[in-house]
Protein backbone atom coordinates (compact mmCIF):
# COMPACT_ATOMS: atom_id res chain seq x y z
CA UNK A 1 -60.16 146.94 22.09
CA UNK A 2 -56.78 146.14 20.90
CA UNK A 3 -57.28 142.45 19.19
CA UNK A 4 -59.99 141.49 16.87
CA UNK A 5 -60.08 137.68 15.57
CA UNK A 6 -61.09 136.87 12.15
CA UNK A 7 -62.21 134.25 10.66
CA UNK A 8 -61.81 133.32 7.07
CA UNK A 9 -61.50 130.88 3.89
CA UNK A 10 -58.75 128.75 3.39
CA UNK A 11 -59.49 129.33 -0.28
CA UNK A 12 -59.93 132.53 -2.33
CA UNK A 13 -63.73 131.84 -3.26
CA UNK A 14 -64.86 132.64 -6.03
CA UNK A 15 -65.06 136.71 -6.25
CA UNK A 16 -62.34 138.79 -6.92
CA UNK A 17 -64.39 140.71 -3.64
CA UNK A 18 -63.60 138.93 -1.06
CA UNK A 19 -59.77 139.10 -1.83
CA UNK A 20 -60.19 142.88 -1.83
CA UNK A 21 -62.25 142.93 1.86
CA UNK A 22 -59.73 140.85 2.98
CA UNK A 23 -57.31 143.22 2.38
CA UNK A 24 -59.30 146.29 3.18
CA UNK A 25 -60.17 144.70 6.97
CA UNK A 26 -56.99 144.48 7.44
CA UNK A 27 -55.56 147.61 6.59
CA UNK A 28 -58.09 149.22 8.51
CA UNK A 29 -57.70 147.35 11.55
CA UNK A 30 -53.90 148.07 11.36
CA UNK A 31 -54.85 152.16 10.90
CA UNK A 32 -57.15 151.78 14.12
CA UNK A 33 -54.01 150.31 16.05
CA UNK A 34 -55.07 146.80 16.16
CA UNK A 35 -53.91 143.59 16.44
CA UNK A 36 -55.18 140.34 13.98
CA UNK A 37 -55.70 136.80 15.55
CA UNK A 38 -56.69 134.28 12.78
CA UNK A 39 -56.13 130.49 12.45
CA UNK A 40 -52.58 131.28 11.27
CA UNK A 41 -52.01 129.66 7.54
CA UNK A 42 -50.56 130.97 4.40
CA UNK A 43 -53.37 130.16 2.33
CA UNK A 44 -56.22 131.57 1.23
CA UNK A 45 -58.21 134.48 2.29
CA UNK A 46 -55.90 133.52 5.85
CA UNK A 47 -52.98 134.24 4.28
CA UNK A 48 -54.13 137.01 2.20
CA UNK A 49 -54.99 138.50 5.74
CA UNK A 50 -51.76 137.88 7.33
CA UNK A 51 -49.75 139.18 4.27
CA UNK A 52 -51.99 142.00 3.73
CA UNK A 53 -51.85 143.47 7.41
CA UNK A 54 -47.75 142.74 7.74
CA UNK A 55 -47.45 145.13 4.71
CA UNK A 56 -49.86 147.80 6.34
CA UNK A 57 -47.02 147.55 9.55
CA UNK A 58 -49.21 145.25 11.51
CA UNK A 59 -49.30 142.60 14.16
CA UNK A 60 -50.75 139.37 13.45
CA UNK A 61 -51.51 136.35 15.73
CA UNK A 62 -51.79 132.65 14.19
CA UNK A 63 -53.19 129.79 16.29
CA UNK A 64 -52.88 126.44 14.10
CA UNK A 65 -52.76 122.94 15.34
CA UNK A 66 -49.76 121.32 14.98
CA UNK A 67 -51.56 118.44 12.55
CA UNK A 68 -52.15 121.33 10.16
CA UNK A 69 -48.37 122.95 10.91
CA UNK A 70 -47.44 119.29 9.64
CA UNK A 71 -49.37 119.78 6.63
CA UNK A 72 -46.97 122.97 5.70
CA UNK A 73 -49.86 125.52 5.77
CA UNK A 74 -48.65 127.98 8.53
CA UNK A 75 -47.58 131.36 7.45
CA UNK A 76 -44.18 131.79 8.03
CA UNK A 77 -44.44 135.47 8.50
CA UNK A 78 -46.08 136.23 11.36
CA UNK A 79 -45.79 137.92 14.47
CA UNK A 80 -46.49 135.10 16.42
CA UNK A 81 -47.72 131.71 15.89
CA UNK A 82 -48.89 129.54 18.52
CA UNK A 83 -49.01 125.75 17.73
CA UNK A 84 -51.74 123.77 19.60
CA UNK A 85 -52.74 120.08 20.09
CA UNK A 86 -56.57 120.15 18.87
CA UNK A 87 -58.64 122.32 17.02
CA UNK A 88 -60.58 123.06 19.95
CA UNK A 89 -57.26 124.22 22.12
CA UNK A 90 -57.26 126.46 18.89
CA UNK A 91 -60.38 128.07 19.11
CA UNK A 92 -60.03 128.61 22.76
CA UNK A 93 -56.45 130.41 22.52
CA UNK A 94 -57.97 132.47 19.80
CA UNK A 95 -61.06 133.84 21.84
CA UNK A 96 -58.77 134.13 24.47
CA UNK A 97 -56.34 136.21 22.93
CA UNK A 98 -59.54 138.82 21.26
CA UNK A 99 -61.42 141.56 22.07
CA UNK A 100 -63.83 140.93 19.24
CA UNK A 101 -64.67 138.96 16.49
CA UNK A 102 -65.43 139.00 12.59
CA UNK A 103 -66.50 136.60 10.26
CA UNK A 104 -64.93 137.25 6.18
CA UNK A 105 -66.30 134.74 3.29
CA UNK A 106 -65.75 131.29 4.33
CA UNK A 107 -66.65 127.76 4.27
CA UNK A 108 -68.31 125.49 6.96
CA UNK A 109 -65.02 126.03 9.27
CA UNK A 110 -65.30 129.96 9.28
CA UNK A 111 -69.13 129.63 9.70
CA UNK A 112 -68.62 126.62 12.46
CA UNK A 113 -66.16 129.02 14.29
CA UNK A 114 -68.87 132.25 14.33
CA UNK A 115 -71.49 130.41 15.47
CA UNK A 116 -69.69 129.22 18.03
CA UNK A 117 -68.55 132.17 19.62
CA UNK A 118 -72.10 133.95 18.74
CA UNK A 119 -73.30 131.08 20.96
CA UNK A 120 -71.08 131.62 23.91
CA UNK A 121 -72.04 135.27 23.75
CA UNK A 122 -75.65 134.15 23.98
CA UNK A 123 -74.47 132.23 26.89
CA UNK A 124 -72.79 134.83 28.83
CA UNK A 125 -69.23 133.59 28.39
CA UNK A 126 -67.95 136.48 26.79
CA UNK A 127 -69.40 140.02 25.84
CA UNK A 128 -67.05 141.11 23.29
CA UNK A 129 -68.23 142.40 19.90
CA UNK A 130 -69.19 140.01 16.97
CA UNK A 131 -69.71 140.77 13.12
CA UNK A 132 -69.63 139.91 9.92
CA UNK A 133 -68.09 141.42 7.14
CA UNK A 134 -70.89 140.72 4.57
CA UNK A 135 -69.25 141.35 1.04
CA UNK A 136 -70.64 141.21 -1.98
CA UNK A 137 -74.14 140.19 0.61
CA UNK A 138 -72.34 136.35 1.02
CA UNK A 139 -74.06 136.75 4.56
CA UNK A 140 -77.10 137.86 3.45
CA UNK A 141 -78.56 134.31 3.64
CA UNK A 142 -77.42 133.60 7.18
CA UNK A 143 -78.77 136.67 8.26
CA UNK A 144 -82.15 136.00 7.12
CA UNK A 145 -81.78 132.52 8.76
CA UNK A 146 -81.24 134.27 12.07
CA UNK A 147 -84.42 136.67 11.82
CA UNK A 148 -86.23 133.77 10.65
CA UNK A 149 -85.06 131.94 14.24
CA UNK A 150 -85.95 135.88 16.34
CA UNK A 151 -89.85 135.38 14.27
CA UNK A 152 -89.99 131.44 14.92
CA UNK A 153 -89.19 131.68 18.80
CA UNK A 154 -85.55 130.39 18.67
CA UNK A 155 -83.24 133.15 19.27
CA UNK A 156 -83.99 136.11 21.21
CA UNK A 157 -84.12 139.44 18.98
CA UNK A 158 -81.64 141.03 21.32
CA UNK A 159 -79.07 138.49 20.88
CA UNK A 160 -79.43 138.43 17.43
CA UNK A 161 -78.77 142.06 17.13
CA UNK A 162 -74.99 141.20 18.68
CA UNK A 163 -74.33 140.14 15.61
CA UNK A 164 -73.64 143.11 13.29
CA UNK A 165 -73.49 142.75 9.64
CA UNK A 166 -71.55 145.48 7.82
CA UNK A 167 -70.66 145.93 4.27
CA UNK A 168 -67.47 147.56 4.89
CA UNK A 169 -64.97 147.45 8.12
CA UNK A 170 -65.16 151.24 8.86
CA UNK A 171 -69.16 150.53 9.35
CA UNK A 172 -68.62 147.09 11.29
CA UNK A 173 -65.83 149.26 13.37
CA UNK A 174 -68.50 152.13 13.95
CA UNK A 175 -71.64 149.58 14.70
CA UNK A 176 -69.25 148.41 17.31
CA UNK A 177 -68.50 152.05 19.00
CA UNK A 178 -64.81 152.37 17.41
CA UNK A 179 -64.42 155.36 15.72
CA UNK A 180 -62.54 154.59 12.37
CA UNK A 181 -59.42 156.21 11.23
């Protein structure tokens, strides 16, 4: 493993929490040697994530549509940034360029973007690791949703387990066989 994407709010929310496990994921990806992909703004819990693992002495990865770029959101520090035509090109680029995924507190668009690469794991389009980082238990609702689908018929239990919810990244980082630093 040696890039993990994560997805995230484009606001702060509403608990001083999420700030600090936005911070904490990333300085403990950084001490486990890797590399962040996001969706590459400055704002947010995205740039919180971007500032937060360049002072740790990390590399991070933006992908941002150029309609957004226009809209003066892109962090201007990063280690790269790729500028793409549609939001789709950017969620492409980003799978592409990850070994795993994880989900921080977020609106419809970070929830839109898990479920859509929990889906093309259920698939078989990718294999690589998904979880979320369930602070302050702002998952704890979607993860009841999913059981509910495993008892109702909808979603097989073994798929469901793919998607590991962890409290803190050194036990999403162990759930997923990396031992943390």
């Amino acid at each position: 493993m040696k890039s993990v994407c994560v997805y995230c709010g484009s606001s702060f929310g509403t608990d001083p929490a999420y700030l600090q496990a936005t911070q904490a994921l990333a300085r403990t990806l950084v001490a486990n040697g890797l590399r962040v992909v996001y969706g590459g703004a400055a704002v947010g819990l995205m740039g919180a994530l971007a500032d937060a693992t360049r002072e740790a002495g990390g590399e991070v990865v933006g992908v941002m549509p150029q309609q957004l770029v226009d809209r003066e959101i892109a962090h201007q520090g990063l280690t790269e940034l790729h500028v793409v035509a549609t939001m789709h090109e950017r969620k492409a680029l980003m799978a592409q360029l990850s070994d795993a995924f994880v989900a921080l507190p977020g609106g419809i668009g970070t929830l839109e973007e898990l479920i859509e690469v929990f889906t093309w794991s259920q698939l078989g389009l990718h294999a690589k690791p998904l979880g979320v980082l369930n602070t302050a238990g702002y998952y704890d609702k979607l993860g009841a949703f999913l059981d509910h689908g495993v008892e109702q018929g909808f979603q097989p239990a073994a798929q469901r387990a793919k998607l590991v919810m962890a409290a803190d990244p050194d036990a999403l980082l162990a759930a997923w066989g990396v031992t943390p630093r």
